[in-house]
Structure formats: structure tokens, C-alpha cells
N, C-alpha and C. Protein backbone atom coordinates (compact mmCIF):
# COMPACT_ATOMS: atom_id res chain seq x y z
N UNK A 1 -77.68 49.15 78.28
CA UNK A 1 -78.46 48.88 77.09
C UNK A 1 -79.22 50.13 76.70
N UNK A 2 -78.84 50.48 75.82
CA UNK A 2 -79.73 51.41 75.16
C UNK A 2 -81.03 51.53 74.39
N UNK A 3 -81.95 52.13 74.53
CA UNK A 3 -83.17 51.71 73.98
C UNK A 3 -83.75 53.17 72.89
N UNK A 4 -83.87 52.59 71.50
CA UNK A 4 -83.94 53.20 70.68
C UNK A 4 -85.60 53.65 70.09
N UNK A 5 -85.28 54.80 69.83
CA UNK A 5 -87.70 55.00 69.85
C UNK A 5 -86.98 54.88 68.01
N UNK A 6 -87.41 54.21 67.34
CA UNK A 6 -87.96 54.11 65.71
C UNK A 6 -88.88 54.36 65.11
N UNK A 7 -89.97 54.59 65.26
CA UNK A 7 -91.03 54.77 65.14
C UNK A 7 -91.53 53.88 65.10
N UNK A 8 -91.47 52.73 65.25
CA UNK A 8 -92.32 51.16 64.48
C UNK A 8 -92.16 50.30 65.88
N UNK A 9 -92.92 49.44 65.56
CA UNK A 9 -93.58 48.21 66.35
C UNK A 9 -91.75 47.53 67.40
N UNK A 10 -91.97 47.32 68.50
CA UNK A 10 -90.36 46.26 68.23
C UNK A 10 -90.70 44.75 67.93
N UNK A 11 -91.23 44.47 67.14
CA UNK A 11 -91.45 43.26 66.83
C UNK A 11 -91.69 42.78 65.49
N UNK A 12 -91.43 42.25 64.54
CA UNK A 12 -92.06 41.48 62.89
C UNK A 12 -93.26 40.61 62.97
N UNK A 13 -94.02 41.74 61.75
CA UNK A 13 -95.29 41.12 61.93
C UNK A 13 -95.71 39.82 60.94
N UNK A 14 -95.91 39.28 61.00
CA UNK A 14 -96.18 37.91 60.34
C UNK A 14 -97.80 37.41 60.02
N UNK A 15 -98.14 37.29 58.78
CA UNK A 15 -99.58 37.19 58.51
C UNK A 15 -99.41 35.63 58.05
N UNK A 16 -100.68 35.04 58.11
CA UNK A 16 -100.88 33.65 58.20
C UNK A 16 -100.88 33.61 56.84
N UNK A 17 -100.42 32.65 55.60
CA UNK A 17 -100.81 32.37 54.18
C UNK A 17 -101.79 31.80 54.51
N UNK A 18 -103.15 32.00 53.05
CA UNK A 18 -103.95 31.52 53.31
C UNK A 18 -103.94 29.81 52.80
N UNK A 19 -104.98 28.76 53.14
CA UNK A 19 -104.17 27.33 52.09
C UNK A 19 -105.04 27.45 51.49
N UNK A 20 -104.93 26.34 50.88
CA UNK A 20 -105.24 25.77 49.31
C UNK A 20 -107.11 26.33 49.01
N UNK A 21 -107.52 25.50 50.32
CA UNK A 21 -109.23 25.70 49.68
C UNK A 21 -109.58 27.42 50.42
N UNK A 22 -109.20 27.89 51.09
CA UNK A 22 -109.83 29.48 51.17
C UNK A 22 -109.02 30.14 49.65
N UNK A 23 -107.67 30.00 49.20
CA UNK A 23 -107.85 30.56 47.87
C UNK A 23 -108.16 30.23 46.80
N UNK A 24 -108.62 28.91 46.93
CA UNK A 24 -109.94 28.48 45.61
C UNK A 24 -110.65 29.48 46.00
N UNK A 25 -111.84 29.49 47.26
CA UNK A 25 -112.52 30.40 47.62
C UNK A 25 -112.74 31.74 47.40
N UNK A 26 -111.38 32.23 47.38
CA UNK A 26 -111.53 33.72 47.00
C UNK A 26 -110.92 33.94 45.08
N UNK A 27 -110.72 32.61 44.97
CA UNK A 27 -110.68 33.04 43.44
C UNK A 27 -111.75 32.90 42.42
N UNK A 28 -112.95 31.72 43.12
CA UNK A 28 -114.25 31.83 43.21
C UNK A 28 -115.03 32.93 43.31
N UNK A 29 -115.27 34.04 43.91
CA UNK A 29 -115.46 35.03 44.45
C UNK A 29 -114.81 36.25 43.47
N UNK A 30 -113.82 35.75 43.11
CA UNK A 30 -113.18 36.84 42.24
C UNK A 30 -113.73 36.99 41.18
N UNK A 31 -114.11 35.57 40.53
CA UNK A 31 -114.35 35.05 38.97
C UNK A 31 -116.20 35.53 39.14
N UNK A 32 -116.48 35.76 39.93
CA UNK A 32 -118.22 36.09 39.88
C UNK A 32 -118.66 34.75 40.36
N UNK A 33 -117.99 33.57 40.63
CA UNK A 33 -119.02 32.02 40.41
C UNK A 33 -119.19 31.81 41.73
N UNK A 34 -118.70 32.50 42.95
CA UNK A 34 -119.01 32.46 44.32
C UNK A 34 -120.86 32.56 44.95
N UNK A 35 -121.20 32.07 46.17
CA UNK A 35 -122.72 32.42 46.60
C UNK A 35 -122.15 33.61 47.24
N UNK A 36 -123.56 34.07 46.62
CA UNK A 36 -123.53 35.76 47.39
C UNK A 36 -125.34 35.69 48.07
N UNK A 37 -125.68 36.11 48.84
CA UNK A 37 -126.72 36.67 49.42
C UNK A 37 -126.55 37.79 50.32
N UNK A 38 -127.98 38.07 50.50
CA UNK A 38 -127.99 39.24 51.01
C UNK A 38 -127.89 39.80 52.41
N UNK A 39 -127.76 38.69 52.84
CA UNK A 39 -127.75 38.86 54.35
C UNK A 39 -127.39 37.25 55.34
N UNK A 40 -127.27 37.39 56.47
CA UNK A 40 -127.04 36.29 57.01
C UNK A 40 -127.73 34.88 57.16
N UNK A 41 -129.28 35.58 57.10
CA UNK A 41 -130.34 34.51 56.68
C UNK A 41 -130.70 34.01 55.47
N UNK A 42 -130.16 34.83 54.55
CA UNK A 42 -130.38 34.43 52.89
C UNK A 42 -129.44 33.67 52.79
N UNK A 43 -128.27 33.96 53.16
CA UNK A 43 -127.08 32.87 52.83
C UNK A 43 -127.44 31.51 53.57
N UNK A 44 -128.03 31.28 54.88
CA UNK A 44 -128.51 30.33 55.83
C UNK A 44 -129.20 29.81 54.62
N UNK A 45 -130.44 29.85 54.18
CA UNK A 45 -131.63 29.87 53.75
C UNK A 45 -130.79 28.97 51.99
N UNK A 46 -129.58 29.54 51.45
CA UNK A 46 -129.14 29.21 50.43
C UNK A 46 -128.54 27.72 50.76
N UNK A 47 -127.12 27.87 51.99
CA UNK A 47 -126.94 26.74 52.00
C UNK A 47 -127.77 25.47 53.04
N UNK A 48 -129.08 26.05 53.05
CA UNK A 48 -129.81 25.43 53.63
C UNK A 48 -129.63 24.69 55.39
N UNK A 49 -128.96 26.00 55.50
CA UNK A 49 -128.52 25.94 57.67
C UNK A 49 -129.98 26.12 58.24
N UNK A 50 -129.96 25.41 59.15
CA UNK A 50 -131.24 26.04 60.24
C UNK A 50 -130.80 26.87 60.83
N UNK A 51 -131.18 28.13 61.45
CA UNK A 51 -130.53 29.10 62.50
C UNK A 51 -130.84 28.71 64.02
């Protein structure tokens, strides 16, 4: 068996599609109508998480 250098991976890489509600999400986000804050506690503080 011969083993060949290619430069590349020996394997196909495969990325997950995203579903339905993360690309509402990022089309939300796209359109400006997404929450944005400024930090981890502002966003807490927005959707009203306790930390």
C-alpha cells in the first residue's frame, strides 16, 4: 500500500447545517432587530437571568 503526502487533511470535513430557529436568529441579527448588549451581564440583566 502506498501512502500518498497531498497536502490536505486524509479525511472530508463536514460542518453541521444550522436549523430552522438559529437561522431565524442570525437573520434577526442581520436585519438590526436582534438583542445586543454590552457585555455578559447586560445581556443577563436584558433577558432578565440571575447570574
Amino acid at each position: 500500500m502506498a501512502v500518498i503526502n497531498s497536502g490536505s487533511i486524509p479525511f472530508k470535513l463536514i460542518a453541521k447545517q444550522p436549523n430552522q430557529e438559529t437561522i431565524k436568529a442570525m437573520q434577526e441579527l442581520k436585519s438590526d432587530n436582534g438583542i445586543k448588549a454590552g457585555g455578559v451581564k447586560a445581556l443577563f440583566k436584558e433577558l432578565e437571568v440571575e447570574m
